[in-house]
Every structure is written in structure tokens, then in C-alpha cells.
C-alpha atoms as a PDB file:
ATOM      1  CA  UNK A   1      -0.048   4.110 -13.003  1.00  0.00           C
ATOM      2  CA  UNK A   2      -1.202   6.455 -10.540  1.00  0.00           C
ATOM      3  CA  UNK A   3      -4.466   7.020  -7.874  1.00  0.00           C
ATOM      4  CA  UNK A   4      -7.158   9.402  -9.327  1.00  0.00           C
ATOM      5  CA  UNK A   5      -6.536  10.874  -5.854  1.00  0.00           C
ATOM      6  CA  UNK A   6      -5.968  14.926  -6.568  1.00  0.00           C
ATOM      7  CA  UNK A   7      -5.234  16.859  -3.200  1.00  0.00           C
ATOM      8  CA  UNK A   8      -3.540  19.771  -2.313  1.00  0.00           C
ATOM      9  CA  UNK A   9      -1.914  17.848   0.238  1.00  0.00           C
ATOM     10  CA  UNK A  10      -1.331  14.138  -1.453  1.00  0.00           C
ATOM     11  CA  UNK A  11       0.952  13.798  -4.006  1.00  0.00           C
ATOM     12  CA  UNK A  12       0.580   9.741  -5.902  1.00  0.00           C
ATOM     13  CA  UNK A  13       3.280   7.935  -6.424  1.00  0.00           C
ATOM     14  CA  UNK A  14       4.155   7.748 -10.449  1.00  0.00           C
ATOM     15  CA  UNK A  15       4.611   4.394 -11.554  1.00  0.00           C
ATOM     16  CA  UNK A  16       5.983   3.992 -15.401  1.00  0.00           C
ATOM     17  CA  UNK A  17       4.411   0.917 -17.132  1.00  0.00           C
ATOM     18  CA  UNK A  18       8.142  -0.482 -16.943  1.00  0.00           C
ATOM     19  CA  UNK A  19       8.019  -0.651 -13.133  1.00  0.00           C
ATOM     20  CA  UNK A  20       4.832  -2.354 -12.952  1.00  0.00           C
ATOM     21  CA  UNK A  21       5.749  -5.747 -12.226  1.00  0.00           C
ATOM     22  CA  UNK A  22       8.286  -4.587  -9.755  1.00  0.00           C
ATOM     23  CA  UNK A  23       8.506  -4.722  -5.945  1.00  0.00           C
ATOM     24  CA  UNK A  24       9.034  -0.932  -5.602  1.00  0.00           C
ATOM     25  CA  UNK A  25       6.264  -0.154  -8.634  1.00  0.00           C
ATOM     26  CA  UNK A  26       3.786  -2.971  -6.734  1.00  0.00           C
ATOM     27  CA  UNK A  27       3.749  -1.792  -3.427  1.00  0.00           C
ATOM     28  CA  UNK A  28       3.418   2.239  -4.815  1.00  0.00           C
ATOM     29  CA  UNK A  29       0.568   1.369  -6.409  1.00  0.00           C
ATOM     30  CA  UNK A  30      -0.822  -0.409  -3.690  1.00  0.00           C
ATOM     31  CA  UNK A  31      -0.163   3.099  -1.439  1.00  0.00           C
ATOM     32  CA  UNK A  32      -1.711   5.026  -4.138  1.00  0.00           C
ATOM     33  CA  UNK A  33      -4.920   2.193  -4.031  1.00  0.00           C
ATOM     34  CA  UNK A  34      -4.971   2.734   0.244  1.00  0.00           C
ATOM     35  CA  UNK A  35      -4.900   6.360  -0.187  1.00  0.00           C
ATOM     36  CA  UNK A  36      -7.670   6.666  -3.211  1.00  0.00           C
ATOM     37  CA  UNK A  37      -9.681   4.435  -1.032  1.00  0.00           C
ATOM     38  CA  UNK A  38      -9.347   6.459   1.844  1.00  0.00           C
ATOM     39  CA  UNK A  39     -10.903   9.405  -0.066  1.00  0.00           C
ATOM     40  CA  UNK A  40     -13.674   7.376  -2.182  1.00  0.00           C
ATOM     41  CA  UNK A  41     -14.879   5.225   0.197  1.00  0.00           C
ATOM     42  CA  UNK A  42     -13.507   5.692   3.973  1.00  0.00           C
ATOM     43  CA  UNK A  43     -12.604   2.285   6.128  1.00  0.00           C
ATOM     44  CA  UNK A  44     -15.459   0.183   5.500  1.00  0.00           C
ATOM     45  CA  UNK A  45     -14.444  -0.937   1.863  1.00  0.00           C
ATOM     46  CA  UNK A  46     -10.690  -1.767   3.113  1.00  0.00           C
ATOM     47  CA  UNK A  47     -12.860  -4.098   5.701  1.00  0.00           C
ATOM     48  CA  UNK A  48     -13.553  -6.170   2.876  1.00  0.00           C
ATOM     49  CA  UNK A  49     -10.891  -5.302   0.300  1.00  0.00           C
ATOM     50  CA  UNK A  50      -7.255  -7.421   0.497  1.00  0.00           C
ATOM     51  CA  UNK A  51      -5.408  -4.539  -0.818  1.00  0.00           C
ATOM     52  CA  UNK A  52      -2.410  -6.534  -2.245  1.00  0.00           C
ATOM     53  CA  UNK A  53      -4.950  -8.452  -3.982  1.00  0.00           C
ATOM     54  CA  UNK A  54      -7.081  -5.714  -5.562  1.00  0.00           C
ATOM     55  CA  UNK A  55      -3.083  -4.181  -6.323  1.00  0.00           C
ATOM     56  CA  UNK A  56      -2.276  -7.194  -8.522  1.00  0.00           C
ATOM     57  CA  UNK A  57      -6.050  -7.389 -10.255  1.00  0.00           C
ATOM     58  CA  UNK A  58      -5.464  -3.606 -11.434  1.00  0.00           C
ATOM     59  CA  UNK A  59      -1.761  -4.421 -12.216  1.00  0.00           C
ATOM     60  CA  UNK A  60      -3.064  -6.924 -14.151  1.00  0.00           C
ATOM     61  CA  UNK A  61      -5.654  -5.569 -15.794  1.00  0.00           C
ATOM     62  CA  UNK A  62      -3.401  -2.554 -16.521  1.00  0.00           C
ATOM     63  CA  UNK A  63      -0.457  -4.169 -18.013  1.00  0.00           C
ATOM     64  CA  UNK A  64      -1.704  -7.632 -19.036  1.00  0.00           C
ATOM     65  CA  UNK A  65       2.115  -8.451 -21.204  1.00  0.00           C
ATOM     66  CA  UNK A  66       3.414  -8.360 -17.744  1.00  0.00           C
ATOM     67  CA  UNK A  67       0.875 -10.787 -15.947  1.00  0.00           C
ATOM     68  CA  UNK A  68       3.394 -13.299 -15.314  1.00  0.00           C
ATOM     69  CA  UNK A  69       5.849 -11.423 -13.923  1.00  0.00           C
ATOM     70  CA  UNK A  70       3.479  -9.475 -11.699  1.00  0.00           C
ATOM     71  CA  UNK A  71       1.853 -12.389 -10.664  1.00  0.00           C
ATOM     72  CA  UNK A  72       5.423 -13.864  -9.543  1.00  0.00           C
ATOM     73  CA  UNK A  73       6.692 -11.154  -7.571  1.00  0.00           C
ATOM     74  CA  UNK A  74       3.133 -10.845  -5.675  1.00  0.00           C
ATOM     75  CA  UNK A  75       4.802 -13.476  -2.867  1.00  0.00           C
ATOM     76  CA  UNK A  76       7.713 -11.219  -2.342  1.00  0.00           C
ATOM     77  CA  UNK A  77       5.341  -7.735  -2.505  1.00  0.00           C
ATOM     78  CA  UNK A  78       3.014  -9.880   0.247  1.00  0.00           C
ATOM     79  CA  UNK A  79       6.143 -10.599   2.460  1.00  0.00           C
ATOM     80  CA  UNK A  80       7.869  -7.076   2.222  1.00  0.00           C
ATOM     81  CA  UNK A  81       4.401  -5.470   3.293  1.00  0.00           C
ATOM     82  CA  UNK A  82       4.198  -8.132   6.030  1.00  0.00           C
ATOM     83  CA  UNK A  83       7.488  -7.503   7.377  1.00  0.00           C
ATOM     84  CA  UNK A  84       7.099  -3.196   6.801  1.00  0.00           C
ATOM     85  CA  UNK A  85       3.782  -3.748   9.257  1.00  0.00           C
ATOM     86  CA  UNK A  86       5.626  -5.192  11.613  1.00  0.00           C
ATOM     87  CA  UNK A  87       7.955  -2.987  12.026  1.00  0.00           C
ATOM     88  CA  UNK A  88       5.319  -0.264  12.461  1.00  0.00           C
ATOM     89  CA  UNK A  89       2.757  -2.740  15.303  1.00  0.00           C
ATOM     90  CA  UNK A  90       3.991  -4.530  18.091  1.00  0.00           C
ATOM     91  CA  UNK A  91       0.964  -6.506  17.527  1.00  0.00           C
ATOM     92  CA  UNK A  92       1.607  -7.957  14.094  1.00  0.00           C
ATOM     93  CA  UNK A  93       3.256 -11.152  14.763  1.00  0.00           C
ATOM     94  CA  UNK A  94       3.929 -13.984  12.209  1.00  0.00           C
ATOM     95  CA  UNK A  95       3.189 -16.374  15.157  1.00  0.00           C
ATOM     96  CA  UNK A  96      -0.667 -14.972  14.750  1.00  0.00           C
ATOM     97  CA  UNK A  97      -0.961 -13.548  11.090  1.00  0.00           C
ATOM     98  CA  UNK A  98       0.156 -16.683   9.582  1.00  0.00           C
ATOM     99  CA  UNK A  99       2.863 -16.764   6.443  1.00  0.00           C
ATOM    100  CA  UNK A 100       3.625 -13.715   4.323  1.00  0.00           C
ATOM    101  CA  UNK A 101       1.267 -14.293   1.649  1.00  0.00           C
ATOM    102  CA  UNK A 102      -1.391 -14.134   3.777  1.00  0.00           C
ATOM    103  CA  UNK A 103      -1.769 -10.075   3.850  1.00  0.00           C
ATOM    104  CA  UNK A 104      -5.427  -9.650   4.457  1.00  0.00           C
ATOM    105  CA  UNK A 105      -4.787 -11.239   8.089  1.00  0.00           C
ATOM    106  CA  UNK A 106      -2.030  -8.548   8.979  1.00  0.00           C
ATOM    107  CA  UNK A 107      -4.317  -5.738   7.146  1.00  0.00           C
ATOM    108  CA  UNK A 108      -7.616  -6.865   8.991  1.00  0.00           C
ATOM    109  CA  UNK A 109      -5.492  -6.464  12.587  1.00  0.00           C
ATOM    110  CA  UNK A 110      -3.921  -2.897  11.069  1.00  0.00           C
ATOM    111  CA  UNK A 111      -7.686  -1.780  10.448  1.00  0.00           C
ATOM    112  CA  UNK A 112      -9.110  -2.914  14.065  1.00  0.00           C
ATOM    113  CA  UNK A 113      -6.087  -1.688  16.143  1.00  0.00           C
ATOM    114  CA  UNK A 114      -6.380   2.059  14.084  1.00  0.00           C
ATOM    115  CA  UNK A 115     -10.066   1.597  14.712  1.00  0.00           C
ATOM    116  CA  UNK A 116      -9.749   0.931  18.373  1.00  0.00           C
ATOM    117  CA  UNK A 117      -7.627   3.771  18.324  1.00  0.00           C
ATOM    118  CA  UNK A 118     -10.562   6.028  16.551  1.00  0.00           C
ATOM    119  CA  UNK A 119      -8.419   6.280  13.739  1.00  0.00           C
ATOM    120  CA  UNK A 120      -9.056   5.978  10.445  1.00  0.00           C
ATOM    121  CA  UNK A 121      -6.772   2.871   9.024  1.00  0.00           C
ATOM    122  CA  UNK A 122      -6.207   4.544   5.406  1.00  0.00           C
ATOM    123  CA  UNK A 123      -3.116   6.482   6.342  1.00  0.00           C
ATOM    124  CA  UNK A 124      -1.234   3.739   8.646  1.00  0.00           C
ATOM    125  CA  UNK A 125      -1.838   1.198   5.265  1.00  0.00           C
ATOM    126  CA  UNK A 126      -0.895   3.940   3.225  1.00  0.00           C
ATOM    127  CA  UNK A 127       2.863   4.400   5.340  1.00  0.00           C
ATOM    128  CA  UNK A 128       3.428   0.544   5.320  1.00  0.00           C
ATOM    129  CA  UNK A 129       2.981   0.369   1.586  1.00  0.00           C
ATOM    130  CA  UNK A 130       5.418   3.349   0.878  1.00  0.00           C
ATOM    131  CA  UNK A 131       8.008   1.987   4.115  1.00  0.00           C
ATOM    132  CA  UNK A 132       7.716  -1.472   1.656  1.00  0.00           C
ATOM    133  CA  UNK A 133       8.131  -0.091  -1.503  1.00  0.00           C
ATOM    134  CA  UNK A 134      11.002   2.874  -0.503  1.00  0.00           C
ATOM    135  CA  UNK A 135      13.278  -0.304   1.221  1.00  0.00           C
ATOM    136  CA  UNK A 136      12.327  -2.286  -2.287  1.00  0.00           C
ATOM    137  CA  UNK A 137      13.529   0.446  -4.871  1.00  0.00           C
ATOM    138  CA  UNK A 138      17.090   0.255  -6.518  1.00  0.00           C
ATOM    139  CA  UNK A 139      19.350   2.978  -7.494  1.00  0.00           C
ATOM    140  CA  UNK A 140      18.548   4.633 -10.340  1.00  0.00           C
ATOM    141  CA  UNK A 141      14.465   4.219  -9.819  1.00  0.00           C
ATOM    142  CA  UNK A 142      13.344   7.912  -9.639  1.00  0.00           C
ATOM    143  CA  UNK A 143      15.830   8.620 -12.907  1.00  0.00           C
ATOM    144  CA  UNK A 144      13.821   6.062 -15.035  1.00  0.00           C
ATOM    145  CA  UNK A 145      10.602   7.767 -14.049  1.00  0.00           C
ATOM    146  CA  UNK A 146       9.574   5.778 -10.637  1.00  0.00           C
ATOM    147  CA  UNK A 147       8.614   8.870  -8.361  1.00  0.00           C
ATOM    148  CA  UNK A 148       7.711   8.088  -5.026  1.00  0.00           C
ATOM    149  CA  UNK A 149       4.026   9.090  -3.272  1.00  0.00           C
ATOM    150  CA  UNK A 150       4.213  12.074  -0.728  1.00  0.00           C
ATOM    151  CA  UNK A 151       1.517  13.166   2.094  1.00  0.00           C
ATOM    152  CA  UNK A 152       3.331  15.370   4.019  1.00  0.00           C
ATOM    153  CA  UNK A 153       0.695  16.343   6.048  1.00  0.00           C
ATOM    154  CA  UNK A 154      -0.529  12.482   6.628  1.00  0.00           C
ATOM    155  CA  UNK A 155      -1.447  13.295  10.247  1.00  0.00           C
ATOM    156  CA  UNK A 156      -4.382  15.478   9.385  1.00  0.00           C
ATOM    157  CA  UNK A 157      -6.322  12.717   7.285  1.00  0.00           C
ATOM    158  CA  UNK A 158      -6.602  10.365  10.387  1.00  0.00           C
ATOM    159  CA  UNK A 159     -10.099  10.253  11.942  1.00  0.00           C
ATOM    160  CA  UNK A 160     -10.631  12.458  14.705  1.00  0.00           C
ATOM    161  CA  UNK A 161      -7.332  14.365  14.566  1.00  0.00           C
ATOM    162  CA  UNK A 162      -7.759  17.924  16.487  1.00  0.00           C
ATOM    163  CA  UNK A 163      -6.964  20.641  13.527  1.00  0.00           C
END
């Protein structure tokens, strides 16, 4: 499954219907889903949007002989995403964004610190979701079809970036 997103710049992560319920396949959609967004609707939609949750709903929806297992590995997706942010925001602490599952919490803080920043939040989501889902992928993922997301030029979509 892949974003409708179609840039010169953006290239969407290719998830086969095989990967779907995976940690790697998850979080690439989920990138795919920050970076679409980004495009379609700018920050005020991820305001309101857990994107983990809207992930698993088009997952879901997408590949419903897989519901199970998607559903199951939606803790671990929430927890590698959680742990990815961290790494990337001194300010993301478990101590104040609760337990892993609880994603919306560490993406509402991501969203008001790129804010603060006059940023706009859709790349820095878009970076933890691939960080997450390039530390999740095996060996052998890109020869069974999983092809990673690229935005090389990632830099140049943030609000107020001087061209």
C-alpha cells in the first residue's frame, strides 16, 4: 500500500500486501499517511488525527484476512514509534507521555514543539515513522518487494524554511 502522495521530490514507501501486518510494513505506511497528510491537509488534521490509529484503520480496511495480526503487532508498532521519537526530542519522556501505546500523547508534544519552532510537524512525524520502521525491517525485506519511503530533500517541506 502506498500514499497517493506524487512529488518530484517524495518518493512512498511500497508496502506488498504480505508486509502489511508487519512492524517494518506498519510503520511505512504510517510515514506514507504523515507525509500524504502533510500535502492534503497541512498540521491541523494531525492535531486531531492519532496517526498509528488511522495506520491500523486503513491497514485494516485494506487487508481485512490480516486484521488479527495487524491488530496484534499495533502494541509493538506504538512502542517502536515511541522509542524512535525519543531518540529524535529531548522532550519526549515516558515519565510524561505515559506507556507506549499511548502514541497520540508523544505525537501531540512532536506537533507543539515543531509548532513552537514555526515548523510544520509533517516532516519530523514523517522521519520518526521511517527511523521506526528502517530499525524494524529484517534482511531480505526490500528483495520481497518492501521498498523503503525517500524525501531527500525533507528540509524544504518544513514551514518557513528560507529556499
Amino acid at each position: 500500500m502506498t500514499a497517493t502522495l506524487t512529488t518530484d521530490t517524495y518518493s512512498p514507501a511500497v508496502v506488498p500486501a504480505d508486509y502489511a501486518a508487519t512492524r517494518a510494513g506498519f510503520l511505512w505506511t504510517a510515514a506514507n499517511l504523515a507525509a500524504d497528510t502533510r500535502r492534503r491537509s497541512g498540521h491541523r488534521m494531525l492535531l486531531d488525527v492519532d496517526l498509528l490509529a488511522w495506520t491500523l484503520d486503513t491497514l485494516t480496511e485494506h487487508h481485512p484476512r490480516r486484521e488479527r495480526t495487524i491488530v496484534a503487532t499495533y502494541p509493538a508498532v506504538c512502542a517502536a514509534a515511541r522509542r524512535a521519537a525519543a531518540a529524535t526530542n529531548r522532550h519526549l519522556t515516558p515519565a510524561l507521555h505515559g506507556p507506549a501505546g499511548a502514541w497520540m500523547s508523544w505525537q501531540q508534544t512532536v506537533i507543539a514543539h515543531a509548532r513552537a519552532d514555526h515548523r510544520h510537524p509533517g516532516p519530523q512525524l514523517w522521519e520518526i515513522f521511517a527511523r521506526a520502521a528502517t530499525a524494524a525491517s529484517q534482511p531480505g525485506d526490500i528483495t520481497e518487494g518492501l521498498v523503503p519511503g525517500r524525501w531527500p530533500d525533507i528540509d524544504r517541506h518544513r514551514a518557513n524554511h528560507a529556499h
